[in-house]
C-alpha atoms as a PDB file:
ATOM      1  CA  UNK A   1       6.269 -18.534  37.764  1.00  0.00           C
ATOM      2  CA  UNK A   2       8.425 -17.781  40.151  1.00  0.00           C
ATOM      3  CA  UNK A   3      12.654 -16.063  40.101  1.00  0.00           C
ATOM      4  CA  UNK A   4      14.457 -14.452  42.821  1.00  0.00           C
ATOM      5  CA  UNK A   5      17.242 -11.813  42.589  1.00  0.00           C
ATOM      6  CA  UNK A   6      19.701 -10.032  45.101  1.00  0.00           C
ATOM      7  CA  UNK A   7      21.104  -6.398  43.694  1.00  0.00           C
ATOM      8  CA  UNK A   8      23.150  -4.542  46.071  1.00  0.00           C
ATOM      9  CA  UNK A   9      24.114  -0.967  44.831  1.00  0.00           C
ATOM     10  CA  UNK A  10      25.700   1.736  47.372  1.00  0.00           C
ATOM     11  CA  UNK A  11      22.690   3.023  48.820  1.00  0.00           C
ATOM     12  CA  UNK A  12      20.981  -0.563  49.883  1.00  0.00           C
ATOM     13  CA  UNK A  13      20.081  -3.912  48.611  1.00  0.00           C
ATOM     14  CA  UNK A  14      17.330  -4.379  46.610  1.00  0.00           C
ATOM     15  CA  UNK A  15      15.765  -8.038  46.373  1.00  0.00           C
ATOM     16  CA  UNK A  16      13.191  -9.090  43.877  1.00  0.00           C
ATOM     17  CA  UNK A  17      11.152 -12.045  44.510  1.00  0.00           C
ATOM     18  CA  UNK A  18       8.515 -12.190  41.666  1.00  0.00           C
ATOM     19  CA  UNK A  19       6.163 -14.989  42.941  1.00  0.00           C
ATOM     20  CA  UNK A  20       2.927 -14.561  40.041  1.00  0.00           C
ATOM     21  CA  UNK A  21      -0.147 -15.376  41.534  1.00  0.00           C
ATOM     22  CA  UNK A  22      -2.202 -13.910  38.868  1.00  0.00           C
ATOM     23  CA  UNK A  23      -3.415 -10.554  40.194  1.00  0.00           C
ATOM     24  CA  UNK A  24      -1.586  -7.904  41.453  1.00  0.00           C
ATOM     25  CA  UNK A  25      -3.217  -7.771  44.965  1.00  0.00           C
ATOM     26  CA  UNK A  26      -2.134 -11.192  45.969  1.00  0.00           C
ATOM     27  CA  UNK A  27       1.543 -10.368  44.293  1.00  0.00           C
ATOM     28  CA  UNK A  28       2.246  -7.534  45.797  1.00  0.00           C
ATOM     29  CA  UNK A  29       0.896  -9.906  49.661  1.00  0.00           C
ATOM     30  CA  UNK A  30       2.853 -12.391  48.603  1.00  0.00           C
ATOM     31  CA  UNK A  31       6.161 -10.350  47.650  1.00  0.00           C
ATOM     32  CA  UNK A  32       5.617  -8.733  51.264  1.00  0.00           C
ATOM     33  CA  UNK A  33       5.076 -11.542  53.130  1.00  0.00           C
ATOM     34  CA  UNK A  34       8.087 -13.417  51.466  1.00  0.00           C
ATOM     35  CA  UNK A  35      10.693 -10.656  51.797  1.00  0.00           C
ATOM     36  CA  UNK A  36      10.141  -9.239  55.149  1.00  0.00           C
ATOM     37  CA  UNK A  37       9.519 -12.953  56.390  1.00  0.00           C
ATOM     38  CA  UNK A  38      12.800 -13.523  55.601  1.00  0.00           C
ATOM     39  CA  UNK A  39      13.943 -10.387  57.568  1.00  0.00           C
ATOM     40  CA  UNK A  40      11.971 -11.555  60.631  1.00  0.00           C
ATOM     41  CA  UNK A  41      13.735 -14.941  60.629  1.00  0.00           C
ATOM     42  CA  UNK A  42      17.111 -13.121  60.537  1.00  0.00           C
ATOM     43  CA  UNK A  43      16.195 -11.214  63.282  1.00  0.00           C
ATOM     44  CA  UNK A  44      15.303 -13.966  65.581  1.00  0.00           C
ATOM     45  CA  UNK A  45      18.150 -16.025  63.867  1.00  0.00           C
ATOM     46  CA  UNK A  46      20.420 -13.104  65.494  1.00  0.00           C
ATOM     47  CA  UNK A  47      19.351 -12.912  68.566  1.00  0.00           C
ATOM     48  CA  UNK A  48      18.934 -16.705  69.703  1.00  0.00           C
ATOM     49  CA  UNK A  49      22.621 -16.915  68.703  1.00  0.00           C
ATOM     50  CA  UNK A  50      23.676 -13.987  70.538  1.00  0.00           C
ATOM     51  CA  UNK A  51      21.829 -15.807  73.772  1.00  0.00           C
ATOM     52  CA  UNK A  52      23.467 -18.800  73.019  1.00  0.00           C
ATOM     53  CA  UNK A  53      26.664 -17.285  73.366  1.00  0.00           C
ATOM     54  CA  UNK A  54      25.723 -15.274  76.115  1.00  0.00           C
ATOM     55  CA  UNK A  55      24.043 -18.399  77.944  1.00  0.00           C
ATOM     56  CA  UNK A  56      26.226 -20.960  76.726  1.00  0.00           C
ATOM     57  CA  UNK A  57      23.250 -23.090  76.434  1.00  0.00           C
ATOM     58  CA  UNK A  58      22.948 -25.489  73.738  1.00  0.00           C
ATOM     59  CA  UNK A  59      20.550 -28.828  74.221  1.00  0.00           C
ATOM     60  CA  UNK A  60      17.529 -30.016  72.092  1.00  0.00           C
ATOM     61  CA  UNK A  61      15.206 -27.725  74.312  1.00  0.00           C
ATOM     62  CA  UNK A  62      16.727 -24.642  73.602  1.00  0.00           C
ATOM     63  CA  UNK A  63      17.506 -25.258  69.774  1.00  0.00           C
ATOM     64  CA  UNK A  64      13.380 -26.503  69.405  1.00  0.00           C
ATOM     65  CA  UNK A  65      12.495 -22.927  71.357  1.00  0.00           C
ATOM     66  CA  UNK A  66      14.729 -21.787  68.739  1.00  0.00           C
ATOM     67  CA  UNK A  67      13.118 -22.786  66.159  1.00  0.00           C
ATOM     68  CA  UNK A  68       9.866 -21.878  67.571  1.00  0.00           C
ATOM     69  CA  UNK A  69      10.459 -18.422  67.779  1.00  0.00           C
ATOM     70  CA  UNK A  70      12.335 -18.009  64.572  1.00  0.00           C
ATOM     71  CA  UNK A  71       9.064 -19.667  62.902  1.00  0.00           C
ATOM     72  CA  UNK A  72       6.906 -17.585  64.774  1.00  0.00           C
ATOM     73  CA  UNK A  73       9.363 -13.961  64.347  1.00  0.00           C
ATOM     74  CA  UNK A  74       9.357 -14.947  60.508  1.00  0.00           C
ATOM     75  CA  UNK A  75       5.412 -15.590  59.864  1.00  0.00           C
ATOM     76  CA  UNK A  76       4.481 -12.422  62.262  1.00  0.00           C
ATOM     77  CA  UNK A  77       6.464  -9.665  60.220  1.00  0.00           C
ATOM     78  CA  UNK A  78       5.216 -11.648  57.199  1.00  0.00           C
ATOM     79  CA  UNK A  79       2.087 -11.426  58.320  1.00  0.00           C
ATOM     80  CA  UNK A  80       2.809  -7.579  58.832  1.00  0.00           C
ATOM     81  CA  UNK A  81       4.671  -6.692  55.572  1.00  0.00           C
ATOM     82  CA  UNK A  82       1.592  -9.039  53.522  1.00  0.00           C
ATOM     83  CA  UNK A  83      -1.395  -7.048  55.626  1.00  0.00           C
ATOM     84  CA  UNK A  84       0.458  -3.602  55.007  1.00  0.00           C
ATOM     85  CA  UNK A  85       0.979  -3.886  51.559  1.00  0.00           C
ATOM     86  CA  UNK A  86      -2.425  -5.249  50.575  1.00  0.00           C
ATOM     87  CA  UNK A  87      -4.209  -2.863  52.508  1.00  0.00           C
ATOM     88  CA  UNK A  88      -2.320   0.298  51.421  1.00  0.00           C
ATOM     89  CA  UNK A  89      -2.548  -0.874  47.715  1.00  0.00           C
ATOM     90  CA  UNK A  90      -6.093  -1.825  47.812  1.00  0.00           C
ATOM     91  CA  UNK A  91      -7.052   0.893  49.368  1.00  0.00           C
ATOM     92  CA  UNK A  92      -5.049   3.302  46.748  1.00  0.00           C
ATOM     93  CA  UNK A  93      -7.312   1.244  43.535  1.00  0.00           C
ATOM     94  CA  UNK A  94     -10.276   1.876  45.475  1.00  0.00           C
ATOM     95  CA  UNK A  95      -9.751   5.217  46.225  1.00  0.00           C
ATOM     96  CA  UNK A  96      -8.692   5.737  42.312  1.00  0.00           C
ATOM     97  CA  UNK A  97      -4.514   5.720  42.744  1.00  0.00           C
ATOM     98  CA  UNK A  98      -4.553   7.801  45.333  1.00  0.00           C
ATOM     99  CA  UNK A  99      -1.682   7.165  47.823  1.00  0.00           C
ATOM    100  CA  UNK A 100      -1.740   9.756  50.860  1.00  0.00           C
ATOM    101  CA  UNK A 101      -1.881   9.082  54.817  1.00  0.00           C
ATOM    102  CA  UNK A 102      -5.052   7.730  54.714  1.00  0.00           C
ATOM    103  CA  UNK A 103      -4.064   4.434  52.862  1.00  0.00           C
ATOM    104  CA  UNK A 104      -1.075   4.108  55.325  1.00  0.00           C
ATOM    105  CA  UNK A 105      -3.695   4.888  58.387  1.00  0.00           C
ATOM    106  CA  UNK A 106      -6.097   1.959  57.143  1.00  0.00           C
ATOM    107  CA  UNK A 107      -3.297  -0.747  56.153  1.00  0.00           C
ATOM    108  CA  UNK A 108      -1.303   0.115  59.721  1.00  0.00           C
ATOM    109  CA  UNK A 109      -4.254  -0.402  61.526  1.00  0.00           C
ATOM    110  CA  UNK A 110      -5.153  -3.129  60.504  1.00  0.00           C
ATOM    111  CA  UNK A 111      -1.793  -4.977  60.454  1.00  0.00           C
ATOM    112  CA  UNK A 112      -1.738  -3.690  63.965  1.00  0.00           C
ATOM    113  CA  UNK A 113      -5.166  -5.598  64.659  1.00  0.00           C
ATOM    114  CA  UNK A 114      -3.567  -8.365  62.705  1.00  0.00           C
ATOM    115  CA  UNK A 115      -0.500  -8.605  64.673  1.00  0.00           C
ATOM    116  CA  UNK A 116      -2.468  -7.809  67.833  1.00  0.00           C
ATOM    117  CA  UNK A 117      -4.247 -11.444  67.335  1.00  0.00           C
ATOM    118  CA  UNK A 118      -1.023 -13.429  67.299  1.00  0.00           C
ATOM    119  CA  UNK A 119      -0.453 -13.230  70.563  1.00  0.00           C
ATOM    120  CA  UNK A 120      -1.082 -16.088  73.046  1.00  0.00           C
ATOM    121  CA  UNK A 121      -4.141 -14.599  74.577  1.00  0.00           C
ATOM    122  CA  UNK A 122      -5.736 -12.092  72.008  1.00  0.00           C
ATOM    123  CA  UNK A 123      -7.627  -9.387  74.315  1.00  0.00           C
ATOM    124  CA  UNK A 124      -9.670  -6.649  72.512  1.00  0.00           C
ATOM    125  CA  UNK A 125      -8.000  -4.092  74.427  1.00  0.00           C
ATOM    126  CA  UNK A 126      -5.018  -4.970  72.815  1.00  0.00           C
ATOM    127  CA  UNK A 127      -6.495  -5.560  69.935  1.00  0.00           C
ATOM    128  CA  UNK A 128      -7.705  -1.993  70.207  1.00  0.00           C
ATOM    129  CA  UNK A 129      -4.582  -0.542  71.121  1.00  0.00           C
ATOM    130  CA  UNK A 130      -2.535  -2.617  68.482  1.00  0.00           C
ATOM    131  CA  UNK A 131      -4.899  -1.185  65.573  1.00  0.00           C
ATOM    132  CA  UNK A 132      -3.957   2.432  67.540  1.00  0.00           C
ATOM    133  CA  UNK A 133      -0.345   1.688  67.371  1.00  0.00           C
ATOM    134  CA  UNK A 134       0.120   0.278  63.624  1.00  0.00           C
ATOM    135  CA  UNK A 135      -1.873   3.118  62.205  1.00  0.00           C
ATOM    136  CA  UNK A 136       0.462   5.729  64.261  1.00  0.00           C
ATOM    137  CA  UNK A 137       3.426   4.198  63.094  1.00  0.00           C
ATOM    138  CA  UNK A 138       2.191   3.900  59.619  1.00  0.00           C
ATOM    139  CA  UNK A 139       1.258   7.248  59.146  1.00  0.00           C
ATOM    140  CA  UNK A 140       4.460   8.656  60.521  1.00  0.00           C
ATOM    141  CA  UNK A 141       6.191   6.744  58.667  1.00  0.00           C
ATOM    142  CA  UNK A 142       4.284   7.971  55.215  1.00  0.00           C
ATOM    143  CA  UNK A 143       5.084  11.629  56.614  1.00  0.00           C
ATOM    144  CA  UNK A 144       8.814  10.920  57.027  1.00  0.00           C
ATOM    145  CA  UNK A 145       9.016   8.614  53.722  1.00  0.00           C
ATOM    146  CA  UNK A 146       7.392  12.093  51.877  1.00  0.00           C
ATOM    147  CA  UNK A 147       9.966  14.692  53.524  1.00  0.00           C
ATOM    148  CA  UNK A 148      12.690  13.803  51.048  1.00  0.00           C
END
């Protein structure tokens, strides 16, 4: 089963994808992966037609780079927004609902590590300092998303 709606409200759009895959793990994954997917291909939508105007380049090698990238942009903050969510929401029904810093610390690292690994030539360095990074972000985000 699967429905899709767009709600937009004064403070900020709100889109619901409900994708059931049958456990709540795998929809909450999915409904990451889906939604910020689609924010990633905007992205790199955006900004290969702001080079194109820029460059005024248009041929078939440019518009398959295009492509490229926009597939690429679009499964990497899916990959991202699917790690993320899974991790932090596993990690709250292991730890018994719980939802502090920690959860974000675990899920950002490893999306991070995750994201670290899509790269062309995966060191473990970077792998290292990706895992570093995501978990920093993470948690500052879960401080600034509790000062409200």
């Amino acid at each position: 089963m699967s429905q899709a709606r767009l709600h937009f409200n004064d403070e900020s759009p709100k889109v619901d994808v409900l994708v059931d895959m049958g456990h709540p793990l795998l929809n909450r994954v999915v409904d990451g992966f889906i939604k910020v997917g689609g924010v990633g291909t905007l992205h790199a939508a955006a900004q290969e037609s702001y080079r194109f105007l820029v460059l005024e380049e248009a041929n078939k090698n440019s518009m398959d780079n295009m492509v490229n990238r926009i597939g690429k942009e679009a499964v990497q903050w899916g990959l991202a927004a699917g790690v993320y969510s899974g991790m932090t929401y596993g990690m709250r029904e292991a730890r018994g609902g719980v939802h502090d810093w920690k959860n974000a610390l675990v899920g950002g690292a490893l999306t991070g590590a995750a994201l670290s690994l899509t790269e062309g030539n995966p060191r473990h360095d970077r792998v290292i300092c990706g895992a570093i990074t995501g978990g920093a972000v993470a948690v500052a985000a879960e401080f600034l998303r509790n000062l409200t």
